[in-house]
C-alpha atoms as a PDB file:
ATOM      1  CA  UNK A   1      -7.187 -37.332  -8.219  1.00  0.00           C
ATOM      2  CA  UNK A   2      -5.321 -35.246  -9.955  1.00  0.00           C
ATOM      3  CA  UNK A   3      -3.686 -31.258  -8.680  1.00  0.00           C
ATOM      4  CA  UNK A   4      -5.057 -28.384 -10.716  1.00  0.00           C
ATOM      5  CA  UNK A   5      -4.302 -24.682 -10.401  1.00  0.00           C
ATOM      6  CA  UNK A   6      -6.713 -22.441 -10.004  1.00  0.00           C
ATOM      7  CA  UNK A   7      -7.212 -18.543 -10.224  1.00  0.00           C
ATOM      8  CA  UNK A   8      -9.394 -16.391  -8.745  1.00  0.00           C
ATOM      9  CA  UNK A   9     -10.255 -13.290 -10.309  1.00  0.00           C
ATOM     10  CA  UNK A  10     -12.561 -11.988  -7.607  1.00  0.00           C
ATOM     11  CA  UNK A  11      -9.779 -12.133  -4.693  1.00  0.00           C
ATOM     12  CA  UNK A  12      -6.634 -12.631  -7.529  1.00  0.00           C
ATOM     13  CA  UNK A  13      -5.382 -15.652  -5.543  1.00  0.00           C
ATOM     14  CA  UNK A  14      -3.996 -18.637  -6.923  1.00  0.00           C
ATOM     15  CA  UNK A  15      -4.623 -21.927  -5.171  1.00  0.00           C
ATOM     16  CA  UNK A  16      -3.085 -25.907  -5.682  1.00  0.00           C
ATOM     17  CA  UNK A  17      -6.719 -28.197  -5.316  1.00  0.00           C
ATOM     18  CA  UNK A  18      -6.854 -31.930  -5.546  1.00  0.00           C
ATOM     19  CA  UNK A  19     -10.174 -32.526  -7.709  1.00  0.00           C
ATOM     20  CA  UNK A  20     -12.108 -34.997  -9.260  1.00  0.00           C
ATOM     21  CA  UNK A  21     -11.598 -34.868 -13.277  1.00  0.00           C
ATOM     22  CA  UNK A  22     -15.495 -35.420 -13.283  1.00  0.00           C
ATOM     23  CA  UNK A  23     -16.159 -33.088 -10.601  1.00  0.00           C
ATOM     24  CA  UNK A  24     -16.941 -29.265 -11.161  1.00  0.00           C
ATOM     25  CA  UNK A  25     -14.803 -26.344 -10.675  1.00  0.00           C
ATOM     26  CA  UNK A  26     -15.001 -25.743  -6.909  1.00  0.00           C
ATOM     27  CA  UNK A  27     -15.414 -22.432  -5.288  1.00  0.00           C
ATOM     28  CA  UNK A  28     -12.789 -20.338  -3.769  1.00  0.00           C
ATOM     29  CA  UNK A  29     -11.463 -21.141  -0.445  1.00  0.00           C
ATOM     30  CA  UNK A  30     -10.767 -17.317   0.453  1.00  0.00           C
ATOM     31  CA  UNK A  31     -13.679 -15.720  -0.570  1.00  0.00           C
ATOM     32  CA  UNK A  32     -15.946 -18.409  -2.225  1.00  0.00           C
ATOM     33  CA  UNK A  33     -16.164 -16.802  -5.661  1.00  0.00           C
ATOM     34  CA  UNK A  34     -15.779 -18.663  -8.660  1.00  0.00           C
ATOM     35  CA  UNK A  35     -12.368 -20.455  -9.823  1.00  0.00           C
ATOM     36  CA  UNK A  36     -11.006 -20.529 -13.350  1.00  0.00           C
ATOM     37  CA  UNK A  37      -8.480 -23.409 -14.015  1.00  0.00           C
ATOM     38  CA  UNK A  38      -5.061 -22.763 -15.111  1.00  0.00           C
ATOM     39  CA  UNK A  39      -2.841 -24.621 -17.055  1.00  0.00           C
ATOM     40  CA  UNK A  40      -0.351 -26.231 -14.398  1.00  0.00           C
ATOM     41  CA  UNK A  41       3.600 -25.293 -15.176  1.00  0.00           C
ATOM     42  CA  UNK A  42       5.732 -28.678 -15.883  1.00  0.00           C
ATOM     43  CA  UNK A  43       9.237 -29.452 -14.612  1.00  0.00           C
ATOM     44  CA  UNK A  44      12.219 -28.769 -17.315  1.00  0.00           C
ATOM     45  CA  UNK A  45      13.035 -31.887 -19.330  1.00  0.00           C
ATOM     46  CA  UNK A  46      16.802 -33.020 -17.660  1.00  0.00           C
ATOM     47  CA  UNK A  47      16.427 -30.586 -14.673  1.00  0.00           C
ATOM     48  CA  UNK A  48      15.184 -33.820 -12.138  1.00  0.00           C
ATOM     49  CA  UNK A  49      18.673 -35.655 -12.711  1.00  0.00           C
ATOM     50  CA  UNK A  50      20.478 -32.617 -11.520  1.00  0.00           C
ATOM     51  CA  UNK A  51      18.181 -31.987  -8.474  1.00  0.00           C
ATOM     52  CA  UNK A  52      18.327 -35.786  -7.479  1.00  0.00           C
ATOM     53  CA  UNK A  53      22.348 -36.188  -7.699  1.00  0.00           C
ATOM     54  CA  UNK A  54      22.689 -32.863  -5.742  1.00  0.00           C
ATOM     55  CA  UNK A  55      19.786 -34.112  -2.627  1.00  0.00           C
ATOM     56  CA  UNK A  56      21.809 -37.292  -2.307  1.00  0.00           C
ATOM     57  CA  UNK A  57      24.908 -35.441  -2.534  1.00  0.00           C
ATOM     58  CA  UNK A  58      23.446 -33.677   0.343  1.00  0.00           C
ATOM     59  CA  UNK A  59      21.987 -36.963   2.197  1.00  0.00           C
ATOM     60  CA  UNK A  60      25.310 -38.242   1.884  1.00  0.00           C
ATOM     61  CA  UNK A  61      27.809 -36.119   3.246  1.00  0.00           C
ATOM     62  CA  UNK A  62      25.443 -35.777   6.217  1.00  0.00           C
ATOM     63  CA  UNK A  63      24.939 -39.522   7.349  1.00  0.00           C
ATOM     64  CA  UNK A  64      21.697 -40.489   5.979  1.00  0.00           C
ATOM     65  CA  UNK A  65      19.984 -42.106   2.937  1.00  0.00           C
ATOM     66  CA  UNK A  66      16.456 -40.846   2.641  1.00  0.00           C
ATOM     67  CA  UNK A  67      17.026 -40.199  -1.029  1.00  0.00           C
ATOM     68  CA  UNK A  68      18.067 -43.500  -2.133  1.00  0.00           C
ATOM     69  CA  UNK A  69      16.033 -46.577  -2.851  1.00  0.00           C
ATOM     70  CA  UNK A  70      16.633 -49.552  -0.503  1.00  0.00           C
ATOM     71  CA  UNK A  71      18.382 -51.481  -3.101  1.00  0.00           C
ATOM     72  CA  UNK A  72      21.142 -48.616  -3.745  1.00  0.00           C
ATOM     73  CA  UNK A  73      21.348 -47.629   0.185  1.00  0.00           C
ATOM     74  CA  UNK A  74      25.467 -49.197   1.649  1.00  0.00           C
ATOM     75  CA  UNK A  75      25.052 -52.597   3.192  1.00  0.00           C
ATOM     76  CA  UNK A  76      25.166 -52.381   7.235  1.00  0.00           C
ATOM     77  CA  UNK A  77      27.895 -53.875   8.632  1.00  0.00           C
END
């Protein structure tokens, strides 16, 4: 299922919803007025390479690995 944004003009809340691309637009959580879908933002072209060398950067320097694959994580001694 794929996240959607969705406005409320009623309350003026925007919510994050996991819905069904067949299913209807869903009513608000807050106030249960009607929901008008928004046009989810997208993540800069070259910005993930920059946030991913910095969080193992991070990971690194303090003792664990959580950002690496398996295959790239040191070998144990």
């Amino acid at each position: 299922m794929p996240l959607y944004d969705f406005y409320c003009p009623k309350c003026e809340k925007t919510f994050e919803m996991l819905v069904k691309i067949t299913s209807s637009s869903p009513g608000c959580p807050e106030c249960g007025g009607g929901l008008e879908k928004q046009l989810s933002r997208t993540s800069a072209p070259g910005k993930s390479a920059g946030i991913i060398k910095r969080a193992r950067a991070q990971a690194a320097s303090e003792g664990h690995f959580s950002n690496y694959k398996p295959s790239e994580r040191p070998k144990s001694s």
